[in-house]
Protein backbone atom coordinates (compact mmCIF):
# COMPACT_ATOMS: atom_id res chain seq x y z
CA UNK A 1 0.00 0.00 0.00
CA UNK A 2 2.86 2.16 -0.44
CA UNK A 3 1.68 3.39 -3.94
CA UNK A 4 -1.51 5.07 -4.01
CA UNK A 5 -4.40 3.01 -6.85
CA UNK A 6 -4.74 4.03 -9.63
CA UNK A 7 -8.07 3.64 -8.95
CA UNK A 8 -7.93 6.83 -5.76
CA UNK A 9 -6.12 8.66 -8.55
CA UNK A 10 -8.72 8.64 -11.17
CA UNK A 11 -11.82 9.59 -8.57
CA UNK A 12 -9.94 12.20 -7.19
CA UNK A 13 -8.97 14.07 -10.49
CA UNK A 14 -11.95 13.31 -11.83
CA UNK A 15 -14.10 14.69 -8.93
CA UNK A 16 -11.81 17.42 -8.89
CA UNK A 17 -12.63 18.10 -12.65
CA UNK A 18 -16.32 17.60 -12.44
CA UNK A 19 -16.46 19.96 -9.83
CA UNK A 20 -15.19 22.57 -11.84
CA UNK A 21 -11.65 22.92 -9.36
CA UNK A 22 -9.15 21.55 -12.47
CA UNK A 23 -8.66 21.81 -16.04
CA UNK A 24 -9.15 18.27 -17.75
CA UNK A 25 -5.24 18.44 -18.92
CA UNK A 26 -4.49 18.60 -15.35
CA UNK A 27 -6.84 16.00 -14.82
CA UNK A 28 -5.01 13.54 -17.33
CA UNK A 29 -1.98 14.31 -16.26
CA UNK A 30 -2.23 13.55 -12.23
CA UNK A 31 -4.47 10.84 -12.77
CA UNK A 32 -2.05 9.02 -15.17
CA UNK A 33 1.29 9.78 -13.24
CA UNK A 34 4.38 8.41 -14.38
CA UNK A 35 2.01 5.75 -16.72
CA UNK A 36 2.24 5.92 -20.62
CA UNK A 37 -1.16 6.51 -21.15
CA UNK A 38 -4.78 5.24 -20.11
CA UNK A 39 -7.72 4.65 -22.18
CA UNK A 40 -11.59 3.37 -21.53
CA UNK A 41 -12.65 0.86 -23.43
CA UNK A 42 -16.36 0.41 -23.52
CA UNK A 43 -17.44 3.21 -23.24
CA UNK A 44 -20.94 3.80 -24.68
CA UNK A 45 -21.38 5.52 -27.76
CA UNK A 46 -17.33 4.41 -28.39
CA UNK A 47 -16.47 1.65 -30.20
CA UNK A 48 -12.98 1.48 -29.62
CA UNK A 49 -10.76 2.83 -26.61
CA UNK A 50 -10.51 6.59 -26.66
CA UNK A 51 -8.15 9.11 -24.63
CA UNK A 52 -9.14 10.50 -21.15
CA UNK A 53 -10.07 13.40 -21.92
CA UNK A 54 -12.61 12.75 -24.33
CA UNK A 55 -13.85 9.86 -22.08
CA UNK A 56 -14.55 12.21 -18.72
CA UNK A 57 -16.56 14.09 -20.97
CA UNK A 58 -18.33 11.84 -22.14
CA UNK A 59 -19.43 10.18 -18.73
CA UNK A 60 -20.01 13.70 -17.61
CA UNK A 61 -22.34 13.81 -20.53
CA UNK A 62 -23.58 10.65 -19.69
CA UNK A 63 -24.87 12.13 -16.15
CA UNK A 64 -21.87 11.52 -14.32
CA UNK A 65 -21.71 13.53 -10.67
CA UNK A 66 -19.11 11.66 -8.76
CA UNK A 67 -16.80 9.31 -8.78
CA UNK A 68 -16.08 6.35 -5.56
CA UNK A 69 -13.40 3.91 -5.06
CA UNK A 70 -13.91 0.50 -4.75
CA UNK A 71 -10.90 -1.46 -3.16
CA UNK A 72 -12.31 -5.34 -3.06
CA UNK A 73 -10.21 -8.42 -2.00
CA UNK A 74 -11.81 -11.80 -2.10
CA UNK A 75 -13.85 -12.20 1.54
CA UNK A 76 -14.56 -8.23 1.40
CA UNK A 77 -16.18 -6.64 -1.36
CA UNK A 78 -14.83 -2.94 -0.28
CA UNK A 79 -16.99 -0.35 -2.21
CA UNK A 80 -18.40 -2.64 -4.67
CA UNK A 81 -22.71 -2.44 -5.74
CA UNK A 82 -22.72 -5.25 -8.42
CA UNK A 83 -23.80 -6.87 -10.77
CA UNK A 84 -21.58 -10.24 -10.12
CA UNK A 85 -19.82 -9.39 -13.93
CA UNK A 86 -18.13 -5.78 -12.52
CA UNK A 87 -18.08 -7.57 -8.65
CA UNK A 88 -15.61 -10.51 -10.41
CA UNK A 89 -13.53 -7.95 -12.25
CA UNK A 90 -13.02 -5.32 -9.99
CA UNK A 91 -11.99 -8.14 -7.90
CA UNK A 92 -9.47 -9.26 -10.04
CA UNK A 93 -7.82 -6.21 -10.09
CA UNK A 94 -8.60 -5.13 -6.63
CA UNK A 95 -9.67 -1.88 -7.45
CA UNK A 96 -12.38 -0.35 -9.78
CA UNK A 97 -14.18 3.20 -9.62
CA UNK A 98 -18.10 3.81 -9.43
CA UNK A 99 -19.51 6.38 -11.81
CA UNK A 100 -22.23 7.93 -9.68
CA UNK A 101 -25.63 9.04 -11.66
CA UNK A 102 -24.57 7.33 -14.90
CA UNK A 103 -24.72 4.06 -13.58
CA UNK A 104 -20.91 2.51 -14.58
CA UNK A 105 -18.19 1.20 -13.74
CA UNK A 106 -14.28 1.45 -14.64
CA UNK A 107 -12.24 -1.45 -13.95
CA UNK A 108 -7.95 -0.69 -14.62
CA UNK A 109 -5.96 -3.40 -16.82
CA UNK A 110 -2.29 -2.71 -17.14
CA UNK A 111 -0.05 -3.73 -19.72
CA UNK A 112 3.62 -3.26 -20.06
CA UNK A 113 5.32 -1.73 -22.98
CA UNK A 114 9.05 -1.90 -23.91
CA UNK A 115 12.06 -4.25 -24.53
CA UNK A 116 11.79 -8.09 -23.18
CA UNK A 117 14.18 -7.76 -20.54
CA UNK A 118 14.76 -3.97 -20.48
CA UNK A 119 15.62 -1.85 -17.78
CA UNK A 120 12.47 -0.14 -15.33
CA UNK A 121 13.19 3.31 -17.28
CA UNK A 122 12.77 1.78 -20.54
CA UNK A 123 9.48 -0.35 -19.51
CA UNK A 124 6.16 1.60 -19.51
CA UNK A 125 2.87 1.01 -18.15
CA UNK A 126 -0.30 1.37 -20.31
CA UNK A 127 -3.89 1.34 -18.67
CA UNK A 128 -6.72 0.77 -20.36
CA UNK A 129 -10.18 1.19 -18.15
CA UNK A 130 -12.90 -1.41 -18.88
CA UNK A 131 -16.11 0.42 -19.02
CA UNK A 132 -19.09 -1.61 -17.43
CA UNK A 133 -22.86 -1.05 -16.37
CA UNK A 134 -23.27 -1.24 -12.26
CA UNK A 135 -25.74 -0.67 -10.18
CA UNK A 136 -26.79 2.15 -8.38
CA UNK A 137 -26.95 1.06 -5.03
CA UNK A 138 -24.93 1.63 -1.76
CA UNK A 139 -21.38 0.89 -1.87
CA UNK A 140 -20.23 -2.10 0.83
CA UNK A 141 -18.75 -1.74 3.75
CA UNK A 142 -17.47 2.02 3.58
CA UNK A 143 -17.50 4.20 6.78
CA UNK A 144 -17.69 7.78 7.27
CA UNK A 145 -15.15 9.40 7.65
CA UNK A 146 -15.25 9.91 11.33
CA UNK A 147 -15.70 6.18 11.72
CA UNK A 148 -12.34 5.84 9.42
CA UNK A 149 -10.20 7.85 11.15
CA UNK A 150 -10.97 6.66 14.96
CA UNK A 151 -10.55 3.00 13.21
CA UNK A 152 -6.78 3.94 12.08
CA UNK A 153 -5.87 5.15 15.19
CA UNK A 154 -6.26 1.85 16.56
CA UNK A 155 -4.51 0.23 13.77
CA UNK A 156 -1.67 2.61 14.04
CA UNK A 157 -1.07 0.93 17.17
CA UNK A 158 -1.58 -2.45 16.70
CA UNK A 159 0.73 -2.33 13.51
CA UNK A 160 3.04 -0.26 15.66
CA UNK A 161 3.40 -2.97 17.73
CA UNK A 162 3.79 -5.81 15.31
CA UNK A 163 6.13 -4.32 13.73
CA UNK A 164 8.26 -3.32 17.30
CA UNK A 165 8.51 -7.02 18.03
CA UNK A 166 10.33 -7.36 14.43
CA UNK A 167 13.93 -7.24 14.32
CA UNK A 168 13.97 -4.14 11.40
CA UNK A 169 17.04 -3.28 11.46
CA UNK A 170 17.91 -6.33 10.17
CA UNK A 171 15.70 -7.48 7.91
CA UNK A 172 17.23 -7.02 4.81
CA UNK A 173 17.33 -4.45 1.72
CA UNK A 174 13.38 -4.88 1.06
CA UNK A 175 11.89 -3.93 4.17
CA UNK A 176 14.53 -1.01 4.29
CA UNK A 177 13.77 0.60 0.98
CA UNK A 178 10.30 0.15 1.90
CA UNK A 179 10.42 2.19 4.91
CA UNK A 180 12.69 5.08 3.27
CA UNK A 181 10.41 4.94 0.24
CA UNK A 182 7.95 6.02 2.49
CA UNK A 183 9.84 8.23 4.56
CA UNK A 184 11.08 10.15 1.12
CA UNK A 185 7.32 10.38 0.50
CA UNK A 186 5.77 11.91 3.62
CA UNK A 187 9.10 14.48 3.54
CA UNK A 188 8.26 15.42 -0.15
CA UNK A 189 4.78 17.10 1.41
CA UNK A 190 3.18 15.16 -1.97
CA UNK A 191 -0.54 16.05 -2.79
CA UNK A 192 -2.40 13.12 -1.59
CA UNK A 193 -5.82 14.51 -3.10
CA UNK A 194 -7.09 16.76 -5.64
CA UNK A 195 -8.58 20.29 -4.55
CA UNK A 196 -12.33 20.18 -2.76
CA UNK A 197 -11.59 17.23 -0.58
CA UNK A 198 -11.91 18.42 3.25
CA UNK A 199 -9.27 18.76 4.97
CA UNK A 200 -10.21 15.65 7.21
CA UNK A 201 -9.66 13.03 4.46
CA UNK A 202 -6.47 14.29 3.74
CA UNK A 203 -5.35 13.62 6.90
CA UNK A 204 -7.36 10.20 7.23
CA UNK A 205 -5.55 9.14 3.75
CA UNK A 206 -2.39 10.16 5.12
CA UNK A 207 -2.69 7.91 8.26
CA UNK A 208 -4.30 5.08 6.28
CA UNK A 209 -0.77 5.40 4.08
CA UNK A 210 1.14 5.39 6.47
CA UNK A 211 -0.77 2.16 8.25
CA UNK A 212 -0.51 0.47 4.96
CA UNK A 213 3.43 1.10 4.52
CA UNK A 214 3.88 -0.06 8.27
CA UNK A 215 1.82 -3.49 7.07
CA UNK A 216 4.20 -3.77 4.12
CA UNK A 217 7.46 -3.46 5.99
CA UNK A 218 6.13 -5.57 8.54
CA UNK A 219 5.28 -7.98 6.07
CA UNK A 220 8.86 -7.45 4.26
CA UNK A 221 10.60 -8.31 7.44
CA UNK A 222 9.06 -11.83 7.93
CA UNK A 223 10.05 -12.41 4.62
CA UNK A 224 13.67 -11.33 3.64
CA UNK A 225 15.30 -11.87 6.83
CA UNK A 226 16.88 -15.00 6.97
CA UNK A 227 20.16 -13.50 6.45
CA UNK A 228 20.15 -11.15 8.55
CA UNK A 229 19.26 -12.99 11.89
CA UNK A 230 15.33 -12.01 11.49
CA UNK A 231 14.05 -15.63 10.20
CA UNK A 232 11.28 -16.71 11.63
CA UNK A 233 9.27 -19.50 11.36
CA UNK A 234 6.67 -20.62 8.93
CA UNK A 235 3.91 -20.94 11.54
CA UNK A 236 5.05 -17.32 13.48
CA UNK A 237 4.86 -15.91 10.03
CA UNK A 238 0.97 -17.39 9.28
CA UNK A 239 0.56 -15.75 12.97
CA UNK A 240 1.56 -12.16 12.12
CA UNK A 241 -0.31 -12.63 8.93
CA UNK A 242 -3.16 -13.09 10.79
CA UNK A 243 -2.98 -9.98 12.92
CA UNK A 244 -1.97 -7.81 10.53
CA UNK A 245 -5.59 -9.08 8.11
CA UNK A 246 -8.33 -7.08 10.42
CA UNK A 247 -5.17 -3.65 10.52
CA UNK A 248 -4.87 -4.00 6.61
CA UNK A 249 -8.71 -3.99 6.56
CA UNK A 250 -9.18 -1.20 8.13
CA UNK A 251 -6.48 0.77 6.06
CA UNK A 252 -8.54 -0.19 2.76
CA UNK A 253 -11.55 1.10 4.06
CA UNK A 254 -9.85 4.49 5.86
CA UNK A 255 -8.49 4.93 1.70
CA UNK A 256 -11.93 4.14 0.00
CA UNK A 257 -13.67 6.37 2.95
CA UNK A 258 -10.86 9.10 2.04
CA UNK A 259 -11.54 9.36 -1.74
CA UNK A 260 -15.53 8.96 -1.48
CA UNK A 261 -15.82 11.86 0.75
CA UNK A 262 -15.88 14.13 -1.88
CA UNK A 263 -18.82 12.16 -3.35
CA UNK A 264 -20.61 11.92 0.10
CA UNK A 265 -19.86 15.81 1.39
CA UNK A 266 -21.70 16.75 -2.18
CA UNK A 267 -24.48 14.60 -1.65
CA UNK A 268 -25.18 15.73 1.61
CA UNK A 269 -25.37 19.47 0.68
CA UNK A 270 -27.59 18.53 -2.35
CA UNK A 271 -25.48 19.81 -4.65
């Protein structure tokens, strides 16, 4: 969880576009970061995959007000209203985003571009967004913000304390470029939304972040440790697995309640 979705970055921009805050190159640009280029495919009227641009137009066109995360893993369907064709996809990729009022749904598939073999500079990432029909219907198991952030606070501690018990300074290259990875993030004072998000889920995205990197390192240091006097064993790994499930849990839905509140703060002021 170290790397924002793809999935927060598209709702975000986009809800920062269709509320007027952003110009759609702006848009295009933050939402596809350092990625070639993204495309929707499927999207009606369209026979073939067209640009960004041209396709939040069109689903503003298409009655488009919002746009919600859905972060799904199998056992927890995370943000997701069905039908079971979008519910198995989005689950495949683990994240999709909900078109609110036109009743769709964008599902990410990557593909890599460049040499067989070829250095990470020379490799790029192209996205193409599968456009399907959902349902408009309440999104599962998302909490309000409020609920999100006293939920991470708890979490913060309990994968505080996981990771305490771990031996991190030695356990190996991964784990360490994890944690400085995220270190060099929350020093580069990165925007972690788009404008008109409150100022609240900024702060709960942040923590949910920063709960998530704690999970990976944590994760990291069970793994690549061996040589560096962290091993542990294959049932004390399962163990730590198993507490860090329910704190991982409640980082996904801390993120999904982050990048909906734009969606929900709108709705409640009618607007």
């Amino acid at each position: 969880m170290l790397k924002e979705p793809r999935s927060g970055r598209l709702a975000a921009w986009g809800n920062a576009l269709l509320a007027g805050l952003v110009s759609p190159d702006e848009a295009v640009h933050r939402i596809a970061e350092d990625d070639a280029v993204h495309r929707v495919a499927g999207l009606p009227g369209e026979e073939t995959p067209v640009g960004l641009t041209l396709a939040l137009g069109r689903l503003r066109a298409l009655g488009a007000v919002g746009l919600r995360v859905a972060l799904p893993v199998p056992g927890h369907p995370l943000g997701l209203c069905g039908p079971p064709e979008f519910n198995a996809r989005a689950l495949e990729a683990e994240e999709a985003v909900i078109v609110t009022g036109a009743g769709l749904g964008l599902v990410p598939e990557t593909y890599e571009a460049g040499p067989e073999g070829g250095a990470a500079p020379d490799v790029h990432v192209e996205v193409v967004w599968r456009c399907l029909p959902v349902r408009e219907a309440p999104p599962a198991d998302v909490p309000s913000l409020g609920e999100a952030e006293r939920e991470l606070a708890e979490a913060l501690r309990e994968a505080t304390e996981v990771l305490s018990k771990l031996d991190v300074a030695g356990a190996g290259p991964v784990a360490q470029a994890a944690l400085a990875a995220y270190r060099a993030r929350a020093e580069a004072g990165r925007q972690v939304l788009a404008p008109g998000y409150p100022p609240r889920a900024v702060r709960v995205l942040e923590l949910a972040q920063r709960v998530g990197a704690l999970i990976d390192i944590a994760r990291e240091a069970g793994g690549d440790g061996a040589e560096h006097g962290a091993a542990v064993s294959a049932s004390e790994m399962a163990a730590r697995a198993e507490a860090l499930r329910p704190v991982e849990r409640t980082a996904r839905r801390a993120q999904v309640a982050a990048y909906n509140s734009a969606v929900e703060e709108r709705e409640r002021r009618g607007g």
